[in-house]
Structure formats: structure tokens, C-alpha cells
Protein backbone atom coordinates (compact mmCIF):
# COMPACT_ATOMS: atom_id res chain seq x y z
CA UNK A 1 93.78 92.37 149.00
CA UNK A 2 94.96 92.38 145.53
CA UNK A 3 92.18 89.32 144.25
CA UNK A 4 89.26 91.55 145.70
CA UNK A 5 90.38 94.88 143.75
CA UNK A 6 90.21 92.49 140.55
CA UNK A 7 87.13 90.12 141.36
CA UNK A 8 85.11 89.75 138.54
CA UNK A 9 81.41 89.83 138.36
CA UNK A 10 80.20 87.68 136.34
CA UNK A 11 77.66 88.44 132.89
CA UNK A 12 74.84 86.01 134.40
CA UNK A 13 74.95 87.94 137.39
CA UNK A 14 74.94 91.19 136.16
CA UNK A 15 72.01 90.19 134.00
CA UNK A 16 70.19 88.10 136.65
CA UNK A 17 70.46 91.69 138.76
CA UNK A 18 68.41 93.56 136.40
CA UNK A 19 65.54 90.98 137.08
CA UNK A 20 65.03 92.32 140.83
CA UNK A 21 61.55 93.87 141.10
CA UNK A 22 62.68 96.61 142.79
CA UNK A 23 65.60 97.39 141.06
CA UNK A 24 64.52 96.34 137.23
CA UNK A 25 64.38 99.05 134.59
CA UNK A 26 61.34 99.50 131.77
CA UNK A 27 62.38 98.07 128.46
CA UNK A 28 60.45 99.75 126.23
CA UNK A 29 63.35 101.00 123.55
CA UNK A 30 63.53 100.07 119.99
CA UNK A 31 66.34 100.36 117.28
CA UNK A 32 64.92 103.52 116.00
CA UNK A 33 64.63 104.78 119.45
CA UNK A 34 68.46 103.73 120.01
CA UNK A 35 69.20 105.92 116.87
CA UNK A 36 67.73 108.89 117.56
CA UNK A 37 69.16 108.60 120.95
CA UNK A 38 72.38 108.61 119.76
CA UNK A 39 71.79 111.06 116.77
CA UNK A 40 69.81 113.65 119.45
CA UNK A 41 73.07 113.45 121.58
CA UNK A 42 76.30 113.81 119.08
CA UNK A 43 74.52 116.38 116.94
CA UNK A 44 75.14 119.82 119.44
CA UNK A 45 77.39 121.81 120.24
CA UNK A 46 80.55 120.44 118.33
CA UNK A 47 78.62 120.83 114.78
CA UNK A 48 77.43 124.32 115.42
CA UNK A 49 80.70 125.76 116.92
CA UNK A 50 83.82 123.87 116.41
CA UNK A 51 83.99 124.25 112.75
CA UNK A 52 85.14 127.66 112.64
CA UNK A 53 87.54 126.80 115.16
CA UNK A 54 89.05 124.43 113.71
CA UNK A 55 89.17 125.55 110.34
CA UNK A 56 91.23 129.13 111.21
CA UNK A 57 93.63 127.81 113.20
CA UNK A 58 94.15 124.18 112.49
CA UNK A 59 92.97 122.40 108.98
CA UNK A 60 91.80 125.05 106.33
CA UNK A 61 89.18 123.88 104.10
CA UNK A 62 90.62 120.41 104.91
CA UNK A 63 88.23 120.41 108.42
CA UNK A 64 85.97 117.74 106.75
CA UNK A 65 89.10 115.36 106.78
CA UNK A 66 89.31 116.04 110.76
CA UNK A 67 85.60 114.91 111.18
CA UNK A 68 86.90 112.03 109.07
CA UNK A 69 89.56 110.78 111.67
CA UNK A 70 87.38 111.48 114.77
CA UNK A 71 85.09 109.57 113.08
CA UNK A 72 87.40 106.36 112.61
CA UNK A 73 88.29 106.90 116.38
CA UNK A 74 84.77 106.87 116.81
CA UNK A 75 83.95 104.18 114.51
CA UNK A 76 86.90 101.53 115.79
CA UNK A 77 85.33 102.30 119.58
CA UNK A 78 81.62 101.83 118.42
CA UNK A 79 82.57 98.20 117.04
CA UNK A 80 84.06 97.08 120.38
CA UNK A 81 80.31 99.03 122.32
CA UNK A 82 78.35 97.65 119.77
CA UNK A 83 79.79 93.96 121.15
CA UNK A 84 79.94 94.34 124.87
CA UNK A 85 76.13 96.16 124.94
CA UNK A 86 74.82 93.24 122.93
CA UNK A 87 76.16 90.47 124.93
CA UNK A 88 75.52 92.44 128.51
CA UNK A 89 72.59 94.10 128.05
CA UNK A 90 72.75 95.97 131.29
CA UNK A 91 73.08 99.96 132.43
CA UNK A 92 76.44 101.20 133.11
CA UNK A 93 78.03 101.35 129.86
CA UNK A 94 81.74 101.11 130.17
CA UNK A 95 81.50 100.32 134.16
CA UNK A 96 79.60 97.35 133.43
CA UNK A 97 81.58 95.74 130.46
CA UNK A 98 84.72 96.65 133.03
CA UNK A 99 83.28 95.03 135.94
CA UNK A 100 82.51 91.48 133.85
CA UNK A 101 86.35 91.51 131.90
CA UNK A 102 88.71 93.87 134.37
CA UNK A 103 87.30 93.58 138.16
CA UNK A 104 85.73 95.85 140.59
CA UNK A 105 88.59 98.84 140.58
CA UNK A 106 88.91 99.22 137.19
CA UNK A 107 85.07 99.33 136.79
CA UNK A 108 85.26 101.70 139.90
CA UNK A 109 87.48 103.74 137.76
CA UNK A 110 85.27 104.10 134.83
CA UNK A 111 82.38 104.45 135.99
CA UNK A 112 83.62 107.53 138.38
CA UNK A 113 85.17 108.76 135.52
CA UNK A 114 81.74 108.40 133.39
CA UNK A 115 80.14 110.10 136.19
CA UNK A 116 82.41 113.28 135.67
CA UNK A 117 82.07 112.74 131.72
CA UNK A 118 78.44 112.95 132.09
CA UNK A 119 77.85 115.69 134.68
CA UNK A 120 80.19 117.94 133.12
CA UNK A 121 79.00 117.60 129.56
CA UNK A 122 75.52 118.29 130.65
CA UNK A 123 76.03 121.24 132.73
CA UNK A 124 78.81 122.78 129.42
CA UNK A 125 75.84 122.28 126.72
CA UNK A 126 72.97 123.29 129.59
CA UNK A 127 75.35 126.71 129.38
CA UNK A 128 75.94 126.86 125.66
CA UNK A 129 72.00 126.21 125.41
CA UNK A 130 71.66 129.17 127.27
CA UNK A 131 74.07 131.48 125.64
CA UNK A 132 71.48 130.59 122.41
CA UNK A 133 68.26 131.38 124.10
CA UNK A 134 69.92 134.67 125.62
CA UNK A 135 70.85 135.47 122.12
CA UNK A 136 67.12 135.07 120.98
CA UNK A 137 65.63 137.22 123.31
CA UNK A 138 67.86 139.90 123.06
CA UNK A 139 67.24 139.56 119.02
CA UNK A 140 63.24 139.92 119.94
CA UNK A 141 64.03 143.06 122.59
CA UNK A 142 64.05 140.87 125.70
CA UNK A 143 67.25 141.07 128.08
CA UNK A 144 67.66 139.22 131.32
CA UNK A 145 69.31 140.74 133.99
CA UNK A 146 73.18 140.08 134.40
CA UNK A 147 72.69 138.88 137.82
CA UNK A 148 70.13 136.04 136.13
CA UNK A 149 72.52 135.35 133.26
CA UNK A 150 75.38 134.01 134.58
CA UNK A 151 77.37 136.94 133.55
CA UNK A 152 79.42 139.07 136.10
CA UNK A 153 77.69 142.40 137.69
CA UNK A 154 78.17 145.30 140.31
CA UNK A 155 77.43 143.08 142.62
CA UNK A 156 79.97 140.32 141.60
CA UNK A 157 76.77 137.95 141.64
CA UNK A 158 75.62 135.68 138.72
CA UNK A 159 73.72 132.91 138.19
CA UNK A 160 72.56 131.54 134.62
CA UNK A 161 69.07 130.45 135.68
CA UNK A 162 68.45 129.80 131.89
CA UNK A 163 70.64 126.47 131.98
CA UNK A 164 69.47 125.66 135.63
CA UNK A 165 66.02 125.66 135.15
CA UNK A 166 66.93 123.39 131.74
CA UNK A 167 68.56 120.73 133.83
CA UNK A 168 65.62 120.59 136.36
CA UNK A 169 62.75 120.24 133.47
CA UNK A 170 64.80 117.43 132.04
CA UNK A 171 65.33 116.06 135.06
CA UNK A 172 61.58 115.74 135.38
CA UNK A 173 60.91 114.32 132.09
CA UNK A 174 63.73 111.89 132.62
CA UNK A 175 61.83 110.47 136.05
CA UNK A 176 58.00 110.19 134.26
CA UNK A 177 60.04 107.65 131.72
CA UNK A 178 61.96 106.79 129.03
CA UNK A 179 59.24 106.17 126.05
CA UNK A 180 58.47 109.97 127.27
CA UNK A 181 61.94 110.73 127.05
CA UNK A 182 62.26 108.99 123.30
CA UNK A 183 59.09 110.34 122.28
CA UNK A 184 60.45 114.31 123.14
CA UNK A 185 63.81 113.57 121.24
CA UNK A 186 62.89 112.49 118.51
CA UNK A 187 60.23 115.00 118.15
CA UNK A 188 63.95 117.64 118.85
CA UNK A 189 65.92 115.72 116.64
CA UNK A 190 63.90 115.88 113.97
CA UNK A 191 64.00 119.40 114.08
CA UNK A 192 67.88 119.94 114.36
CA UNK A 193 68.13 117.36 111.54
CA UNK A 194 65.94 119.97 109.63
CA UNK A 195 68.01 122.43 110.16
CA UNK A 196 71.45 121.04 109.86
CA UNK A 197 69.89 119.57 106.72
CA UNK A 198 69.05 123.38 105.83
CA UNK A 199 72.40 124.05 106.12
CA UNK A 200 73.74 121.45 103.33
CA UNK A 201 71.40 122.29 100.71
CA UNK A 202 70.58 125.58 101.05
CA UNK A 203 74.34 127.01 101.22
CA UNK A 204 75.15 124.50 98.70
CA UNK A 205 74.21 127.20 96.55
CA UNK A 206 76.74 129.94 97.93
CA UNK A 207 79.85 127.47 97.33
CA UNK A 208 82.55 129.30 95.84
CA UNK A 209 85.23 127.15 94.57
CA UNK A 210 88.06 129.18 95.24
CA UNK A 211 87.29 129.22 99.05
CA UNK A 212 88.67 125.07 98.88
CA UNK A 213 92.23 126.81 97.55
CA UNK A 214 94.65 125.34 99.21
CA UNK A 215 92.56 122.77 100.73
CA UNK A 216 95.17 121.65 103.03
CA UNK A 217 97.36 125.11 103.90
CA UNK A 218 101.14 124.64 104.16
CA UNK A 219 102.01 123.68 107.80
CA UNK A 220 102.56 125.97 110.32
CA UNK A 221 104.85 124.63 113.25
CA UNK A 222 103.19 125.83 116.68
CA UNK A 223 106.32 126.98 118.75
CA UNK A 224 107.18 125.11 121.75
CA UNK A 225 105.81 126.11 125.01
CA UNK A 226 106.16 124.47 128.65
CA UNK A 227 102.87 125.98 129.95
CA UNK A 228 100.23 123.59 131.11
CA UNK A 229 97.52 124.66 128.07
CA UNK A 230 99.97 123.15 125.46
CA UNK A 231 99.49 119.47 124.55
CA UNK A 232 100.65 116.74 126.91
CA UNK A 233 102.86 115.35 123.89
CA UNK A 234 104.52 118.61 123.44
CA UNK A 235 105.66 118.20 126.99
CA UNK A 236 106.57 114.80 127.11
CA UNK A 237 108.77 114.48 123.77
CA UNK A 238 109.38 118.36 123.18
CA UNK A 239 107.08 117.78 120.07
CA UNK A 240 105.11 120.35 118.89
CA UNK A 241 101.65 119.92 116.91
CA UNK A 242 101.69 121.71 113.46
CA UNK A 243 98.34 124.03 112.48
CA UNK A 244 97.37 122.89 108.90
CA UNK A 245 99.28 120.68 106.79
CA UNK A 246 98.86 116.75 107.27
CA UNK A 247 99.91 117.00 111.33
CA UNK A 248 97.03 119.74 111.18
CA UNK A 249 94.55 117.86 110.38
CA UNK A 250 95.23 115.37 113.07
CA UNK A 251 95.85 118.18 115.59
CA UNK A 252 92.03 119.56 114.66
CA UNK A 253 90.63 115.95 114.76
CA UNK A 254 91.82 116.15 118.49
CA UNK A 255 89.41 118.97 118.60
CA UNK A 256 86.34 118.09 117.00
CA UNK A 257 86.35 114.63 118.48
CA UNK A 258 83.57 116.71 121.20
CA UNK A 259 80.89 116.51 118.03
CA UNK A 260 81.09 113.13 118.37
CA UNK A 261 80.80 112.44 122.01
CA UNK A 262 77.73 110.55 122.69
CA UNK A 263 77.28 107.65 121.08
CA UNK A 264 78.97 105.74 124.04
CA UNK A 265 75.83 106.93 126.03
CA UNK A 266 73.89 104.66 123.75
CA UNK A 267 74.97 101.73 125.69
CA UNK A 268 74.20 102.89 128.75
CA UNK A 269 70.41 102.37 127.31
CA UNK A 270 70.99 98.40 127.12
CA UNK A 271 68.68 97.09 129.75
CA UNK A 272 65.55 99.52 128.78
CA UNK A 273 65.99 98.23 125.25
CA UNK A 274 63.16 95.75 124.06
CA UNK A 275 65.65 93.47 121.93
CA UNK A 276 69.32 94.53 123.19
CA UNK A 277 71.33 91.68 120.93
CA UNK A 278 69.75 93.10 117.73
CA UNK A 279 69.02 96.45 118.60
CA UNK A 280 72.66 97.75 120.59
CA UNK A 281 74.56 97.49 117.23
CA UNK A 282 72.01 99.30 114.85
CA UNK A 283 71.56 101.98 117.53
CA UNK A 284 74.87 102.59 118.17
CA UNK A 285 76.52 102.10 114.81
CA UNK A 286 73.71 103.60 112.83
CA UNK A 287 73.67 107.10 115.09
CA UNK A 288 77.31 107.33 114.72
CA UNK A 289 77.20 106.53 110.31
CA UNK A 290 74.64 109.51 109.97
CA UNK A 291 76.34 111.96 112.01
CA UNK A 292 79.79 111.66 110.60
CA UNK A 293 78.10 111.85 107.19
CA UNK A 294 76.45 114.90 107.95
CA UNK A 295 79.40 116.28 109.97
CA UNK A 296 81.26 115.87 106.69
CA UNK A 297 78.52 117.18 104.35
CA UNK A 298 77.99 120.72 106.70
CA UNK A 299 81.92 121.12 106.86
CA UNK A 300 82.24 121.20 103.36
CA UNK A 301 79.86 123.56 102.45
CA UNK A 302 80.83 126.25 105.16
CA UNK A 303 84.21 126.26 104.06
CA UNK A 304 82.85 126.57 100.28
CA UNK A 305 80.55 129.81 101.27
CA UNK A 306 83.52 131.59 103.56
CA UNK A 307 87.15 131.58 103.39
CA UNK A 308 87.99 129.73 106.36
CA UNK A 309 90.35 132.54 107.98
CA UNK A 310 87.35 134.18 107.97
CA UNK A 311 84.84 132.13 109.30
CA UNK A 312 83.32 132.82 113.28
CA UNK A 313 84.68 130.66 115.79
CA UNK A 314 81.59 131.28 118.11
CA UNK A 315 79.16 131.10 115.25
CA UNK A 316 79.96 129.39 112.66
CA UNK A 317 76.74 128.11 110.95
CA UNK A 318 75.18 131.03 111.42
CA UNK A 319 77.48 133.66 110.73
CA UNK A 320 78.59 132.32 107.01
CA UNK A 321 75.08 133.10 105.95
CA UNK A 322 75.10 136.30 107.35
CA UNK A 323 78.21 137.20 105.53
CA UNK A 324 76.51 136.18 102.48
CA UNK A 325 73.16 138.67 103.05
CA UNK A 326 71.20 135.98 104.43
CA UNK A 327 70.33 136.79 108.06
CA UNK A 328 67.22 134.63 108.04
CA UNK A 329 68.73 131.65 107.44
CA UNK A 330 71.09 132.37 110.30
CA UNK A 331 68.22 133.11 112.76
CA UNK A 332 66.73 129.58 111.47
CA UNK A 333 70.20 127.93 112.00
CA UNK A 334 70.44 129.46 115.67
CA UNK A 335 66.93 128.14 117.22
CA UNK A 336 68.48 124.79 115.52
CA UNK A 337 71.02 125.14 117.96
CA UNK A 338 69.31 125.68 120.98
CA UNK A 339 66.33 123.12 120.54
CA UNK A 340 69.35 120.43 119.50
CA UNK A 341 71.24 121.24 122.66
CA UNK A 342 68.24 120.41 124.71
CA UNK A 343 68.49 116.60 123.48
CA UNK A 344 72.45 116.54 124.07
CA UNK A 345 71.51 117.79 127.92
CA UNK A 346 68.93 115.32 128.56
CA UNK A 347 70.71 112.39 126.67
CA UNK A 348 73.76 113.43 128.82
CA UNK A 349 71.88 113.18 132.26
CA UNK A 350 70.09 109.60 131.23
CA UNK A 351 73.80 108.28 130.40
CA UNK A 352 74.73 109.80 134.01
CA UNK A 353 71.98 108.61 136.18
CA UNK A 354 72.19 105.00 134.52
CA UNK A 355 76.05 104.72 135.39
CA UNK A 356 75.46 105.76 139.05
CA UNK A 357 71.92 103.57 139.36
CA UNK A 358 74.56 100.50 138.02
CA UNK A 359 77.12 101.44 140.77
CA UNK A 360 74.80 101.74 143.42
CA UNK A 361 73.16 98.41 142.59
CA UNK A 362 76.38 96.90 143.12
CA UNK A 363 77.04 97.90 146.23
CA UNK A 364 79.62 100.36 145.03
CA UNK A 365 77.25 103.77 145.87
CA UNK A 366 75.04 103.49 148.44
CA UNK A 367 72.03 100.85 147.61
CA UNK A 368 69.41 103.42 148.51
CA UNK A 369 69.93 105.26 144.78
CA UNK A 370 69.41 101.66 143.02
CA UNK A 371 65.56 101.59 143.76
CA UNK A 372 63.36 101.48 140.67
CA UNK A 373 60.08 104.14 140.96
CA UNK A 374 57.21 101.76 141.65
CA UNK A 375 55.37 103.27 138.67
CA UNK A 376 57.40 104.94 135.91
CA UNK A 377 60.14 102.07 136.78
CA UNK A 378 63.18 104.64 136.42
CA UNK A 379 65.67 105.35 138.85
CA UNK A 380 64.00 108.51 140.06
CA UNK A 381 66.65 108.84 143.26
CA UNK A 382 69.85 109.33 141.33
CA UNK A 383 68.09 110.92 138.68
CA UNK A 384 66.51 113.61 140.86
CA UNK A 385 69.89 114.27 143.08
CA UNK A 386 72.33 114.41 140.14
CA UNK A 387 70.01 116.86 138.49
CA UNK A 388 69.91 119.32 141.34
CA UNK A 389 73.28 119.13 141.63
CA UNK A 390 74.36 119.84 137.80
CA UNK A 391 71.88 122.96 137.97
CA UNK A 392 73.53 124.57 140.71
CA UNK A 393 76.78 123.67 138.79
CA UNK A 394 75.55 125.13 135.84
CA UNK A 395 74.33 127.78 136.93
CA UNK A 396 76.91 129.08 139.29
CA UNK A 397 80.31 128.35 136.93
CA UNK A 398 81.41 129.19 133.40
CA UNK A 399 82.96 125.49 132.14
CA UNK A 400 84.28 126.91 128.98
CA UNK A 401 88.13 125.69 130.48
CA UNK A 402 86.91 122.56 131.53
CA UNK A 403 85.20 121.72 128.50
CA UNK A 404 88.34 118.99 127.73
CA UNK A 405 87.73 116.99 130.54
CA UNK A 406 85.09 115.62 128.36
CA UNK A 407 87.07 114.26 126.00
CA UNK A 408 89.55 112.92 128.21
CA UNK A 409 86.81 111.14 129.88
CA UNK A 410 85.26 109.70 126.59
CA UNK A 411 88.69 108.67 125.33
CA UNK A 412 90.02 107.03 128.61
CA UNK A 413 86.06 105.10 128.49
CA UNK A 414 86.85 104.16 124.65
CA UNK A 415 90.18 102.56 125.95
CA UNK A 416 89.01 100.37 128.62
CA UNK A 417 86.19 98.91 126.84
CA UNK A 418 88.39 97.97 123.99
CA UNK A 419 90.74 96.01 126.04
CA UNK A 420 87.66 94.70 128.05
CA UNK A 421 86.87 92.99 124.40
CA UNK A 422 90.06 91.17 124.64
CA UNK A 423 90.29 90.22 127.78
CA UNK A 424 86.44 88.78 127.65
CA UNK A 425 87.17 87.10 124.35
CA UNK A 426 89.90 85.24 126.14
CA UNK A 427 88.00 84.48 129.72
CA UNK A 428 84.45 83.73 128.29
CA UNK A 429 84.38 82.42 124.84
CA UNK A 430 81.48 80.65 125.74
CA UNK A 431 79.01 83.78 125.84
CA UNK A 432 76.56 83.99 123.07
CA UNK A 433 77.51 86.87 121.06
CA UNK A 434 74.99 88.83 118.55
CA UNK A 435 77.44 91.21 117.65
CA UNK A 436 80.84 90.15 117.39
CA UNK A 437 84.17 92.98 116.89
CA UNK A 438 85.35 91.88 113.51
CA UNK A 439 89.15 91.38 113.45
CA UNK A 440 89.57 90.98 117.08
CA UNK A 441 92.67 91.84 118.84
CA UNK A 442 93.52 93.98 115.47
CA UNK A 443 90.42 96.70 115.60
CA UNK A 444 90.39 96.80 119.68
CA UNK A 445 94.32 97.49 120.00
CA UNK A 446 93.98 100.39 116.83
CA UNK A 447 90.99 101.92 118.83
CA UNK A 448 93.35 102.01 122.13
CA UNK A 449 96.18 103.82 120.21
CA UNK A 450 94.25 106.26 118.56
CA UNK A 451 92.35 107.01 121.20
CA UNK A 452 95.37 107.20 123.29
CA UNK A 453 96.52 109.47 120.35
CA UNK A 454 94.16 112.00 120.83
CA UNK A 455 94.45 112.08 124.60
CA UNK A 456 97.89 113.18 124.07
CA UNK A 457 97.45 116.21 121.96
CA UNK A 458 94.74 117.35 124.98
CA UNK A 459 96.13 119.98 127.45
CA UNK A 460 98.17 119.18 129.76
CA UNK A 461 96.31 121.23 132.41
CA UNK A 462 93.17 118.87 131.38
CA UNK A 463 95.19 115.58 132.39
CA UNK A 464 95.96 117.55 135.72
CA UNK A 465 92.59 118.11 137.01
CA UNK A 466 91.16 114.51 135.32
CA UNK A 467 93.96 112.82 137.70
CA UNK A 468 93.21 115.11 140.90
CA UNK A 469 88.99 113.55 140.18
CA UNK A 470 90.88 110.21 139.74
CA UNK A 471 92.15 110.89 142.84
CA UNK A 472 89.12 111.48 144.84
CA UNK A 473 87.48 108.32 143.51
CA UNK A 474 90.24 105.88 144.80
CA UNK A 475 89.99 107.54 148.03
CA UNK A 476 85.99 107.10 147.58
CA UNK A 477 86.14 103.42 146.45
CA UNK A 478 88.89 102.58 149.50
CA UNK A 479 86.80 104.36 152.24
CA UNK A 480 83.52 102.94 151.30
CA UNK A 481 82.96 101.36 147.64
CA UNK A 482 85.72 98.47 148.64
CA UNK A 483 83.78 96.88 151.69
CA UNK A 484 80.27 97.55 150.68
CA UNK A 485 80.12 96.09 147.08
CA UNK A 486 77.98 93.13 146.86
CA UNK A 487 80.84 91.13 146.01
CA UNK A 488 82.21 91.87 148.95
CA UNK A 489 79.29 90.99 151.01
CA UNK A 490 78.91 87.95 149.31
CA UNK A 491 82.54 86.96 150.50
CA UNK A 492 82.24 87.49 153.99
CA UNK A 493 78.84 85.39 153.95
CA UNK A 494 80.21 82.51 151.91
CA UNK A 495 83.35 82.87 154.43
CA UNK A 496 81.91 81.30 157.67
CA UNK A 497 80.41 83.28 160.64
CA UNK A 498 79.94 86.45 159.83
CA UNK A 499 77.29 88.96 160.47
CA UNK A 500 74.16 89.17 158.36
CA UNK A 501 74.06 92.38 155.89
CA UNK A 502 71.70 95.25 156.09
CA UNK A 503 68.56 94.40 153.99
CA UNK A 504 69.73 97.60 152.22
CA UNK A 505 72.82 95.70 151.40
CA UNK A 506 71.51 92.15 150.21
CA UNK A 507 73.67 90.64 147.94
């Protein structure tokens, strides 16, 4: 029982699997396309909104610092992606690299908790990406109805057919192909890079100086609370996080660590890349260098234009030139927003679809969501069922509470791959490697801790409900996943007389 939780499947098999006609992905990706994959997805909704956030009530001025330690989080996890994705070029991300280093439970594990990552980020920025569109219209006379909004009514009815009917187009694009896919992003990103860039030189020239005084505010001890919102640590060790100061910084890094989530989903790209050895690393590395750079850059220079108790927490971007007498500029920086949160939604759903095509390959999910569309050569089953499903999510619930099971998600993903690194160093130093983790076990064990770092100052309430889905997916995995894995097929053959497996089930 306990060997066939924690068998192993093998890199040559995992790549020799992505060679089945029927179940063989397109590669038609290049660096470039990598990097604007990963730029179109961690530029969104944590650049436009979190900065006010976290600069009243947690760093100051000193919020650029913040993006700074996400960023090293960030950084120390890309280093051990950038490795696995090069050396298993194959979809599934973190459930892949688990299932070649870990076994099959752990790489159940991930990869359910990838799928809830994934779904729930895209239905969250399919919602935000409404909220911006809403506010357009109404700016240009145009209201929806409450009842098509979302928003509660007389009737007690709402449904935000803005974000659903989002999730659905991208669906579509998604199944026609991924070279239509990278073509539409980068057209996007290049538009929100525009505009963020808009941002850093034009209110360059509104910096005020004293705005940056004190740039890190004396700390301010957060009393101690036993409700579930406060941080798990605070719990645990009857520690409580400080707003501004040093601990303040570390406490609002927690926080903006969601405008960074994404670059992970780079990897999940692998086997539709053209050259994955060369082209992983540069995608996934290079994304995550010019978004932290920019991150910095547009911090900066909205603290320098508003004092930061006074900046917007729902607007931040936007707002700061307003306060200065520049509404234009505002309306320019809020169609940013919602053309950039279109590539964050459809970036999301690829990395989701890919992670459940993997599982289902392997047995895991049923084999009848791993077949390949006989023309566009993308897995139009998953892709087409997970979309329906996150529109009715999105547009029936308000996910603003659950937005931290995102990061919980992301971290807990950044975790296992970096022991995965370890442990695959140890059992397979034969592998060619294009990319190797510099320092390894030193960089994989500091990304574990300060990933696990961050997962402590998340709500408690958010570790609740991430264990309840954990939950559910071991009771998944032992009623169906366990004995219908190809592995497990491949057993009982090899074991002596045993029944031949459904041809949907061929190992």
C-alpha cells in the first residue's frame, strides 16, 4: 500500500507520453512567447490594486521594499521551475516535477491543489475585470442592470454576466490554439506594458519628496486576536505581525506576493514549447526580472505623487492622478486594467486545463479529458468543461474572501517543487540538465522557508478551507485516482493474470 502511494514515474516516461498521437500537444512556443506569457499573467490585478493597500496599513512609502521580498520568494522558486521545466519538458507544472521526484500522492496533491489555484484565480480576476468594464460604462452613461452585474437586487438575484461571458470567449480562443493564444497576449500585454509604463514616467513628474518622509513609519504592533482572519502565526506562537517598521514590510510582502503569481504557470507551457531546455529558463526567469522591476519602479512613484495614508486601496493607480487634477490619465490607467486582466484570465485557464489534461493522461482523472483535438492539437475536453464551470462560478459568487487561497496554493506549489529539486538531484543525477539550480540544497531549502514564511502570516480561516479542498482530493485520489493511474494498471499487468484494461485506460 504504502510503495504504490510513492511510485515514481519516471522522466523518460513522462516524456515518451507526450509522443502519443492522440494525446501530443502543438509545440509551437518560443522564448519570447514564454515571456510574454509570463509577463501577460503577473502584471493584473496585484499592480493596479494592492499598492494602496499595502502602503496605508502595512509599509508606508517603504511598499517598493515589499515587492522586493516577494520578489526574492519569487526569484529563489523560479530557479528551482526554471530546472525541473527544462529537464521535463512536459504539462503539469508542479504535478509533473512531483510525480518524477515524490510519487503519485504527492503529485496527486499538487496538482489538485493547482487545480483550485488556477480555477479560483481565474474566476477572482474574471470578477475584478468586470468591476473595470462596469466602471467604464457607467463613466460613458451605460449601466447594466443589478440583476446582470453580480450585485444584490429586490429580487435577491445576481449574476455578473460580464466575467462569465469573459471566461467562455477565452475558453474559445484557448481551444482554436496556442500560437492564437500567444499572438492575442502579446498584442494585450503590450498594451498594459504601455500603460503601466505611462504610469512611471508620466507621474514621475508629480513626485514630491516629502511624500517618502518617513520611508519606513515607526512600527505599529497589531493587537492580538484569536479570530480566524488573523495570521496563522499569530495563533500558533501568540505573535503578532507589526504594520510598518521592518516586521511591516515583511507583513505587506505577504500581501503583494498575489502580483506575482503567475510565473509558475509558465511551466505548465513546457511541452508546447519549440526548444524547452533553452527556452523554460529565459521564459520563466526573464517574465519574473521585468515585472519585479516594474513593480518596483510604479510603487515608487505612487507613493512620491500621494502620501500613502492617503492613497485608494481600490484604485490606486488611478486615483493618485486624479488627486493631482489629472483625470485623463486615470481613465487611460483604468482600460489598462481591464485589457491586462483579460491576459491574467486566459493565462490562468491555460495553466488549469494543462494540469488536469497531465492528470488525466496519467490515469489519475478520467482518460477521456487527455485526448488531443485532431486539428488545433489542444486539449479541447478539459479546456471546454473547466471553462463552463469557472463562468458559472464567476458569475454566481463574489471571491473577494477567498482571494488567499491563491496564495496558499502558489506557496504550498513553490514548496514542493523545491524539495522535488533535491530529491531528483539525489535519485537521477544522470539526467541531462540545461538549466541547473545554482547552489543546490542552499537556494531550494531558503525558497521552502520563505515560502513557508509567507504561508504563515496568511489567515488562518484561508488554511481552513485550503485543508477542507485537501480533503476532498484524498478522498478523490483513494476512491478513484489510486486504482486507475496508469501506474497502477501497469502493475496489475506486469503482475500475472489479470484482466486486460479498457482501451480508454491503456497504459
Amino acid at each position: 500500500m504504502s510503495s504504490a502511494l510513492f511510485r515514481t514515474k519516471n522522466v523518460e516516461q513522462s516524456i515518451q507520453d507526450t509522443e502519443e498521437p492522440e494525446h501530443s500537444l502543438r509545440k509551437s512556443l518560443s522564448a519570447l512567447d514564454l515571456t510574454v506569457f509570463g509577463v501577460g499573467v503577473i502584471i493584473g490585478t496585484g499592480i493596479f490594486v494592492l499598492t494602496g493597500q499595502v502602503a496605508r496599513n502595512n509599509a508606508g512609502p517603504a511598499v517598493s521594499l515589499a515587492f522586493v521580498v516577494a520578489g526574492v520568494v519569487c526569484a529563489l522558486a523560479a530557479l528551482c521551475y526554471a530546472e525541473f521545466a527544462s529537464t521535463v519538458p512536459v504539462a503539469g507544472s508542479a504535478y509533473t516535477f512531483s510525480y518524477a521526484s515524490l510519487g503519485e500522492l504527492p503529485a496527486w496533491i499538487i496538482g489538485w491543489d493547482l487545480v483550485l489555484e488556477f480555477a479560483l484565480g481565474t474566476a477572482v480576476v474574471a470578477v475584478g475585470w468586470s468591476g473595470y468594464i462596469r466602471s467604464l460604462l457607467d463613466n460613458a452613461g451605460w449601466h447594466l442592470p443589478g440583476y446582470l452585474a453580480g450585485r444584490d437586487n429586490a429580487s435577491g438575484f445576481g449574476f455578473d454576466v460580464l466575467a462569465a461571458v469573459l471566461v467562455l470567449v477565452l475558453t474559445g480562443i484557448l481551444v482554436l490554439g496556442m500560437k492564437l493564444s500567444a499572438r492575442i497576449t502579446s498584442l494585450v500585454v503590450a498594451i498594459k506594458v504601455a500603460v503601466v509604463l505611462i504610469v512611471i514616467i508620466a507621474g514621475a513628474f508629480f513626485i514630491t519628496s516629502r511624500n517618502y518622509s518617513p520611508f519606513v513609519p515607526p512600527a505599529q504592533p497589531v493587537p492580538a486576536g484569536g479570530n480566524l482572519k488573523a495570521p496563522l502565526i499569530q495563533l500558533m506562537f501568540g505573535w503578532a505581525p507589526a504594520n510598518f517598521g521592518v516586521m511591516g514590510v515583511f507583513t505587506a510582502a505577504s500581501v503583494v506576493f498575489f502580483a506575482f503569481i503567475g510565473f509558475d504557470i509558465v511551466a505548465t507551457a513546457a511541452e508546447e514549447t519549440r526548444n524547452p531546455q533553452r527556452d523554460m529558463p529565459r521564459g520563466i526567469l526573464g517574465s519574473l526580472v521585468i515585472c519585479t522591476v516594474l513593480y518596483v519602479a510604479v510603487s515608487l512613484v505612487v507613493v512620491g505623487m500621494e502620501k500613502y495614508s492617503k492613497l485608494s486601496v481600490e484604485a490606486p493607480l488611478a486615483d493618485a492622478f486624479k488627486a493631482i487634477g489629472h483625470p485623463w490619465f486615470a481613465g487611460v490607467i483604468s482600460f489598462g486594467a481591464a485589457i491586462g486582466l483579460t491576459t491574467v484570465c486566459m493565462i490562468l485557464l491555460l495553466g488549469q486545463t494543462r494540469v488536469f489534461f497531465a492528470m488525466s493522461r496519467d490515469g489519475l482523472l478520467p482518460r477521456f479529458f487527455s485526448r488531443v483535438h485532431p486539428r488545433f492539437r489542444t486539449p479541447h475536453r478539459p479546456t471546454i468543461l473547466l471553462g463552463v464551470i469557472i463562468a458559472i462560478v464567476a458569475g454566481f459568487t463574489s471571491l473577494s474572501e477567498l482571494a488567499e487561497l491563491v496564495n496558499i496554493g502558489t506557496l504550498f506549489a513553490f514548496v514542493v517543487v523545491a524539495i522535488s529539486v533535491i530529491i531528483l538531484r539525489r535519485t537521477r543525477p544522470d539526467l541531462p540538465r540545461a538549466f541547473r539550480t545554482p547552489w543546490v540544497p542552499v537556494i531550494p531549502i531558503l525558497s521552502v522557508c520563505a515560502s513557508l514564511w509567507l504561508m504563515l502570516n496568511l489567515p488562518a480561516e484561508t488554511w481552513l478551507r485550503f485543508v477542507i479542498w485537501m480533503v476532498i482530493g484524498f478522498c478523490v485520489y483513494f476512491l478513484y485516482g489510486r486504482t486507475h493511474s496508469r501506474l497502477a494498471l501497469a502493475e496489475r499487468t506486469s503482475a500475472g493474470p489479470a484482466r486486460r484494461p479498457s482501451a480508454g485506460n491503456t497504459p
